[in-house]
PDB file of N, CA and C in Angstrom:
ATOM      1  N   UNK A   1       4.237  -1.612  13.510  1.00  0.00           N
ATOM      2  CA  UNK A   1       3.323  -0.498  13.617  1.00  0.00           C
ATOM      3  C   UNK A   1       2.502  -0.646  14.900  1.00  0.00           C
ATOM      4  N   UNK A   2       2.314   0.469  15.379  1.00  0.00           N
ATOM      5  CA  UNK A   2       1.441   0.550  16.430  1.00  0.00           C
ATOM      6  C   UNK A   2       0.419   0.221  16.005  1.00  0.00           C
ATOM      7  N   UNK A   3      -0.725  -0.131  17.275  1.00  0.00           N
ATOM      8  CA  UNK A   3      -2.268  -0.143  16.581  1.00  0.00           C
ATOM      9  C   UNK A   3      -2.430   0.686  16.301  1.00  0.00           C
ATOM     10  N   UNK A   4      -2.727   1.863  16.676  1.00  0.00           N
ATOM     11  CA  UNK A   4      -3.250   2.956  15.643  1.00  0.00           C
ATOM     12  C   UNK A   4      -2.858   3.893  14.654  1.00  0.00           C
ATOM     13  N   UNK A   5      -1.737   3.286  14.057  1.00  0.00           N
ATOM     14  CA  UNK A   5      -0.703   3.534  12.434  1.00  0.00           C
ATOM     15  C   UNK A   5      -1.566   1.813  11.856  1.00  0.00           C
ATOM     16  N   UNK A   6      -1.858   0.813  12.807  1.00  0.00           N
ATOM     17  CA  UNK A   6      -2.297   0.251  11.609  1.00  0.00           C
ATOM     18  C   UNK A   6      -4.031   0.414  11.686  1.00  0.00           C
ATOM     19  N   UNK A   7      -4.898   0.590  12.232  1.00  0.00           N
ATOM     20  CA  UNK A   7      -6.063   1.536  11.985  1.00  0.00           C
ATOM     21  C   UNK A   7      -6.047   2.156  10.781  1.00  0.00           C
ATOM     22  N   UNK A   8      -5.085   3.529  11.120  1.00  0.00           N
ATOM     23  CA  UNK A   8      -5.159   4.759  10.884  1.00  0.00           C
ATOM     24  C   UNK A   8      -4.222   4.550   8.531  1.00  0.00           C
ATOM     25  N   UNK A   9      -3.456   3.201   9.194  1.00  0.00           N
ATOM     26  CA  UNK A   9      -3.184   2.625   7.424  1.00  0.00           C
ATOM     27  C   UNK A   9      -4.100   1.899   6.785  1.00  0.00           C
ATOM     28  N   UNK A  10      -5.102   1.456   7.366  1.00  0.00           N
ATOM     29  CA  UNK A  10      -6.351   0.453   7.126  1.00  0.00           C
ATOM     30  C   UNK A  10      -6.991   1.597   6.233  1.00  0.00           C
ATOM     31  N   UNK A  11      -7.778   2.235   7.225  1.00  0.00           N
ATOM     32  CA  UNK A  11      -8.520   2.990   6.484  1.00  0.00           C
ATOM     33  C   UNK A  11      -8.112   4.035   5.976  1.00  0.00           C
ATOM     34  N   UNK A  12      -6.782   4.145   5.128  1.00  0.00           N
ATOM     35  CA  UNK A  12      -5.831   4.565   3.991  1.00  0.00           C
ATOM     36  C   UNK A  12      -6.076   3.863   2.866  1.00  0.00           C
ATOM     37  N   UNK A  13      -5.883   2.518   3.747  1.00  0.00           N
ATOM     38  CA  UNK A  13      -6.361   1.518   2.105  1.00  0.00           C
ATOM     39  C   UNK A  13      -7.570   1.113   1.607  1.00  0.00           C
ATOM     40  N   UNK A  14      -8.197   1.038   2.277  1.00  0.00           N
ATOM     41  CA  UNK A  14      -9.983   0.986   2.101  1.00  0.00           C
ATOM     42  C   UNK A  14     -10.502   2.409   1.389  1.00  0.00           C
ATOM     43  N   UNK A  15     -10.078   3.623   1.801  1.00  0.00           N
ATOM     44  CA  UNK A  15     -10.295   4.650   1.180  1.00  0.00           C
ATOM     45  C   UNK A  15      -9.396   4.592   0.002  1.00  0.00           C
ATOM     46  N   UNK A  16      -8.588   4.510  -0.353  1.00  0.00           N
ATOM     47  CA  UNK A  16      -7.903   4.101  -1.799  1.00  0.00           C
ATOM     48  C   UNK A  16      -8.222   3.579  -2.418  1.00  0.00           C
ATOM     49  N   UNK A  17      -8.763   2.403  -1.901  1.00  0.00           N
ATOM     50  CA  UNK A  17      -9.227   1.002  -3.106  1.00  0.00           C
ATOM     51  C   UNK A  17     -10.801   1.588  -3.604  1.00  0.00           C
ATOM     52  N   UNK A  18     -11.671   1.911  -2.260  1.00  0.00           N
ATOM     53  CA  UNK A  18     -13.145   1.911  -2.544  1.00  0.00           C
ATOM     54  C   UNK A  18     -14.072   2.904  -3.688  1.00  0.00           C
ATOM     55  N   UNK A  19     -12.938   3.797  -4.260  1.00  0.00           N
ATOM     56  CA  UNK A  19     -13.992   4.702  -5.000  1.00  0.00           C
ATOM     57  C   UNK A  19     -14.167   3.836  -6.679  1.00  0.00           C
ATOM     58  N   UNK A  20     -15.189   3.667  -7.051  1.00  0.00           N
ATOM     59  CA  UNK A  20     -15.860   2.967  -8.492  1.00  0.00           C
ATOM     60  C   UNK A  20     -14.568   1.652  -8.404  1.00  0.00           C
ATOM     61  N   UNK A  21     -14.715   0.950  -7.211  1.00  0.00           N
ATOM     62  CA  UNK A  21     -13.530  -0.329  -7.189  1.00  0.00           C
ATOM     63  C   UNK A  21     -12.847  -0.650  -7.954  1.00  0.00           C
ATOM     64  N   UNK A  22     -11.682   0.039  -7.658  1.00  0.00           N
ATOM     65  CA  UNK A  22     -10.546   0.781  -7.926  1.00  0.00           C
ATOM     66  C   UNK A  22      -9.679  -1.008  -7.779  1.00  0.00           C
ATOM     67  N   UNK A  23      -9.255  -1.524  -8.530  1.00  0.00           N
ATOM     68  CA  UNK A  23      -8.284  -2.853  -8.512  1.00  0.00           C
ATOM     69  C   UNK A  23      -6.692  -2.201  -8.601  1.00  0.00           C
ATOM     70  N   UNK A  24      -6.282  -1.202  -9.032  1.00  0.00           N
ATOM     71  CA  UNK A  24      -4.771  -0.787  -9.119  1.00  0.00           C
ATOM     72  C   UNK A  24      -4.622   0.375  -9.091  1.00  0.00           C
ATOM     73  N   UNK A  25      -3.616   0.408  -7.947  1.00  0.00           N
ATOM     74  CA  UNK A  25      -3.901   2.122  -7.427  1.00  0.00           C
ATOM     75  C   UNK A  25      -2.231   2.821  -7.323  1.00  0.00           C
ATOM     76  N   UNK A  26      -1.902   3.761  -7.256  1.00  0.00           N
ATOM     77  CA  UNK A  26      -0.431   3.717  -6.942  1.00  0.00           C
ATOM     78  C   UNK A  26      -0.226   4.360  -5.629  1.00  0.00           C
ATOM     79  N   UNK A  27       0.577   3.990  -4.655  1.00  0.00           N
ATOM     80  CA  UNK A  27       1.010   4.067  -3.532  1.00  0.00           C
ATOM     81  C   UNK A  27       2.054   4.400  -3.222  1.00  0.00           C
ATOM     82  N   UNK A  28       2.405   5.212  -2.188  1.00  0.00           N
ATOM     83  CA  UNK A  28       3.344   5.275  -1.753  1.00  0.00           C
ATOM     84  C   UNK A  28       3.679   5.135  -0.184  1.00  0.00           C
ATOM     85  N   UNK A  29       4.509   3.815   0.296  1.00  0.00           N
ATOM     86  CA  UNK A  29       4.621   3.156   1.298  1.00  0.00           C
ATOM     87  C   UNK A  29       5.918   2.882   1.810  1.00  0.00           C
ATOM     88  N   UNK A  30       6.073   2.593   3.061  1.00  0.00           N
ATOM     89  CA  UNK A  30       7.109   2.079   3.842  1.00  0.00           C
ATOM     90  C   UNK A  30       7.377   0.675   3.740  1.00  0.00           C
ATOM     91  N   UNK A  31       8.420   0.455   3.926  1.00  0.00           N
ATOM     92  CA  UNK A  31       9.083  -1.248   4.455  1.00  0.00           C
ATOM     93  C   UNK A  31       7.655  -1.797   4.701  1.00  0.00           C
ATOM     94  N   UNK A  32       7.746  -1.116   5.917  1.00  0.00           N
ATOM     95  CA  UNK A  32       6.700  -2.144   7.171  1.00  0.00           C
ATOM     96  C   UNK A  32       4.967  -2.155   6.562  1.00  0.00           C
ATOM     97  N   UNK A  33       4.496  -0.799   5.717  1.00  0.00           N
ATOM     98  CA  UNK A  33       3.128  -0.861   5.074  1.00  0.00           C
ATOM     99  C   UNK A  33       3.301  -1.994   3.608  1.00  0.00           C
ATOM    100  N   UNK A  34       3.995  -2.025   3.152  1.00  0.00           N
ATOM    101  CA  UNK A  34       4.360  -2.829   2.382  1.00  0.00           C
ATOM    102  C   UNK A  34       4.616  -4.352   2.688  1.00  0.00           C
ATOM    103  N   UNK A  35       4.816  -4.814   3.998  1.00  0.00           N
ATOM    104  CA  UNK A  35       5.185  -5.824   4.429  1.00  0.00           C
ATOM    105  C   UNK A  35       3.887  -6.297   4.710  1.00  0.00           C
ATOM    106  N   UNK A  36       3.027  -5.319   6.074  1.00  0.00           N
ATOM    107  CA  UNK A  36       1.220  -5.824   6.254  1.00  0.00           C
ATOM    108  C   UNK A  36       0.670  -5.828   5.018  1.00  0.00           C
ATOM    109  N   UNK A  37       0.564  -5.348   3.985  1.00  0.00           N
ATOM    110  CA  UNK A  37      -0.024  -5.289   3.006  1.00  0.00           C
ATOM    111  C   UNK A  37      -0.236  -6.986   2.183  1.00  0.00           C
ATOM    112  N   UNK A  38       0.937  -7.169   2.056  1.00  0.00           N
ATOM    113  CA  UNK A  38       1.413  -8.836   1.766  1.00  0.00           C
ATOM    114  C   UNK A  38       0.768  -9.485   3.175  1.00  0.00           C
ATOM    115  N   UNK A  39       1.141  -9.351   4.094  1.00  0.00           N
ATOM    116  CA  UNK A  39       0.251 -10.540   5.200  1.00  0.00           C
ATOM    117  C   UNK A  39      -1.027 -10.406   4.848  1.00  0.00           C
ATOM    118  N   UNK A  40      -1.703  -9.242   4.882  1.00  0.00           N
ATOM    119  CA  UNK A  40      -3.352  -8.771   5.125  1.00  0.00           C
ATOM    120  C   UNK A  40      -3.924  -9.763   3.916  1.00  0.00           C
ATOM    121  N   UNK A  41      -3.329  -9.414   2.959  1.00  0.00           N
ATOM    122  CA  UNK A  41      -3.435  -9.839   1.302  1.00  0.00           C
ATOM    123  C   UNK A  41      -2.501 -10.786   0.590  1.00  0.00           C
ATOM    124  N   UNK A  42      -2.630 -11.714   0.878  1.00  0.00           N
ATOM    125  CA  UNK A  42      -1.867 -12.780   0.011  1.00  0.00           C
ATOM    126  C   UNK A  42      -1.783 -13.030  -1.381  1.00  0.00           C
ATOM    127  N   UNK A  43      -2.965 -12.382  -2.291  1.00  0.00           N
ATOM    128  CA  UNK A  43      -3.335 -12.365  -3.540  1.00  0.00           C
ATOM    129  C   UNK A  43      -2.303 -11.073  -3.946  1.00  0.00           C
ATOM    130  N   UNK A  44      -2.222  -9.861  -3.078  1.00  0.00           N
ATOM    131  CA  UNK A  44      -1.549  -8.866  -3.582  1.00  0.00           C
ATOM    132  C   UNK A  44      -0.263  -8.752  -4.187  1.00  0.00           C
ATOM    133  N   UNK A  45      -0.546  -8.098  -5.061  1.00  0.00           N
ATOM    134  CA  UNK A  45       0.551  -7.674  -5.979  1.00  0.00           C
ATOM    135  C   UNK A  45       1.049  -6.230  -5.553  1.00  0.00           C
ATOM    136  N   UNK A  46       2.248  -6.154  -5.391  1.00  0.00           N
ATOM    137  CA  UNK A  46       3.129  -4.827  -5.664  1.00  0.00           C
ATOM    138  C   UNK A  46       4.226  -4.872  -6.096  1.00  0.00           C
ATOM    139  N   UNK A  47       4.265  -3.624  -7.283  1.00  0.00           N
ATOM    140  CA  UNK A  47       5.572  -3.443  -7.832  1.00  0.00           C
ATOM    141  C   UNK A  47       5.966  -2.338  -7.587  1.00  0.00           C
ATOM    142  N   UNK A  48       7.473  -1.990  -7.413  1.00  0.00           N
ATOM    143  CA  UNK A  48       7.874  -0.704  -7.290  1.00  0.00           C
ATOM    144  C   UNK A  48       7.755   0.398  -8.708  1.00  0.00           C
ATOM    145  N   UNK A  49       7.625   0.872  -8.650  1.00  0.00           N
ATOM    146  CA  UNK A  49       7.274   1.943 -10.267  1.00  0.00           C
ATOM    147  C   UNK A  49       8.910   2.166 -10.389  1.00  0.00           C
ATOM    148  N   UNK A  50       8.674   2.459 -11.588  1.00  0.00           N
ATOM    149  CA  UNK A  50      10.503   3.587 -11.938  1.00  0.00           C
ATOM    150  C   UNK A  50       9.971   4.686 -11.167  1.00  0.00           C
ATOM    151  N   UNK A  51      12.124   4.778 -10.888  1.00  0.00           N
ATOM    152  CA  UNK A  51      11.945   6.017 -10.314  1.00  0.00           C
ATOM    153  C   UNK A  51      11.361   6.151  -9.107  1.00  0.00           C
ATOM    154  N   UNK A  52      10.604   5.510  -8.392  1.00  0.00           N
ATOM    155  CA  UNK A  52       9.890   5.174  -7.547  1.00  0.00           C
ATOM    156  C   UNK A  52      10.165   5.336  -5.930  1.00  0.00           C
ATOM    157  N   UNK A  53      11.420   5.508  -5.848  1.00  0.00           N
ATOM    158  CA  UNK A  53      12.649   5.344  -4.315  1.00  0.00           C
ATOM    159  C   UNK A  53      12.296   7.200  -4.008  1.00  0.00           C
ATOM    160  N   UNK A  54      11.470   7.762  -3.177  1.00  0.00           N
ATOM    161  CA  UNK A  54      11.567   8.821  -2.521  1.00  0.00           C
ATOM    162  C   UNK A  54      12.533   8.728  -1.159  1.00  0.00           C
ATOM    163  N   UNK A  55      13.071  10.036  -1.040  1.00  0.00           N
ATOM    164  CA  UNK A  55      14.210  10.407  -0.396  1.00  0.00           C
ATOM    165  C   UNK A  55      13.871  10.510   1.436  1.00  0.00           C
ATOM    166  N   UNK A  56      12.334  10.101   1.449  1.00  0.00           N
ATOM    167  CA  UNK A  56      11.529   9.581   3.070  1.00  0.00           C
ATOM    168  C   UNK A  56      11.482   8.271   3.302  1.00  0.00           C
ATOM    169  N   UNK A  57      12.261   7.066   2.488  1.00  0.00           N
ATOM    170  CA  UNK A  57      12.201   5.929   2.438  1.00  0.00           C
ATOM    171  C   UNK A  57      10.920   5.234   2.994  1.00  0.00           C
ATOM    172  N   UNK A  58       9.866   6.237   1.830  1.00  0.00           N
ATOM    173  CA  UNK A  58       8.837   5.428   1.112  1.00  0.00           C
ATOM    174  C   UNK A  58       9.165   5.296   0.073  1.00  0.00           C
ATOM    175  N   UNK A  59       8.554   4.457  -0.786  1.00  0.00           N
ATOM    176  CA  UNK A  59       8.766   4.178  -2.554  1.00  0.00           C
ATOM    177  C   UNK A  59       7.329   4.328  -3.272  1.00  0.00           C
ATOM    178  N   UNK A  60       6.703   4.679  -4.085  1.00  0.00           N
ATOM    179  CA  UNK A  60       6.457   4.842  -5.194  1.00  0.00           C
ATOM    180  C   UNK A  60       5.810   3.371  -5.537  1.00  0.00           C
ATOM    181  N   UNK A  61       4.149   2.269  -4.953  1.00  0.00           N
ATOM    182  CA  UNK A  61       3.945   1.051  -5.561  1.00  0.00           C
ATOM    183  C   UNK A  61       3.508   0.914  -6.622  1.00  0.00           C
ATOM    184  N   UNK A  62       2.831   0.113  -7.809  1.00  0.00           N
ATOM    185  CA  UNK A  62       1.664   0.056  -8.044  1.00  0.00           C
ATOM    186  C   UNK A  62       1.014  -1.158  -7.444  1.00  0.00           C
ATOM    187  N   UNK A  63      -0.244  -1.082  -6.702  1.00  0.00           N
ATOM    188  CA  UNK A  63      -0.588  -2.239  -5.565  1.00  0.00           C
ATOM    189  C   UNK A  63      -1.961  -2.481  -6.365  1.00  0.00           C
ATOM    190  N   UNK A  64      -2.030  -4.075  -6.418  1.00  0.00           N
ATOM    191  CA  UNK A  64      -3.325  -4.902  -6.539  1.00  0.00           C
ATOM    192  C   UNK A  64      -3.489  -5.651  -5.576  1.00  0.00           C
ATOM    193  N   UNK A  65      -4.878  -5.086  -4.850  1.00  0.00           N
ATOM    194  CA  UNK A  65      -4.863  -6.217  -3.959  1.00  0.00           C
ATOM    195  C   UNK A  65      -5.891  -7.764  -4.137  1.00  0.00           C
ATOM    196  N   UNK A  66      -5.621  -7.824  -5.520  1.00  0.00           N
ATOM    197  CA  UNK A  66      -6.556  -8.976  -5.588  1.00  0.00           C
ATOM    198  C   UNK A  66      -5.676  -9.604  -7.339  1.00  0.00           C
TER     199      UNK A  66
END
């Protein structure tokens, strides 16, 4: 990702997580957002949901990042 896809995914995820701290959220992400997500967050959890594989090869997470 460029820097500013990862900016511009940062504060995607900060706005996702932050409303009444939100621990499990569902997502839908790429390879590569899915990949920083695991570096950024080592505690994080993601699973793919059923059904989950959209036809933009994003998928469908459910993400904990703690």
């Amino acid at each position: 990702m460029t820097n500013l896809e990862v900016e511009r995914f940062e504060l995607f995820l900060w706005e996702s997580f932050e409303k009444e701290n939100l621990l499990l959220r569902e997502l839908r992400l790429s390879d590569e957002e899915k990949v920083y997500i695991k570096e950024k967050f080592s505690a994080a959890c993601i699973r793919l949901m059923p059904s989950g594989e959209c036809q933009d090869g994003k998928n469908w997470y459910e993400v904990s990042l703690y």
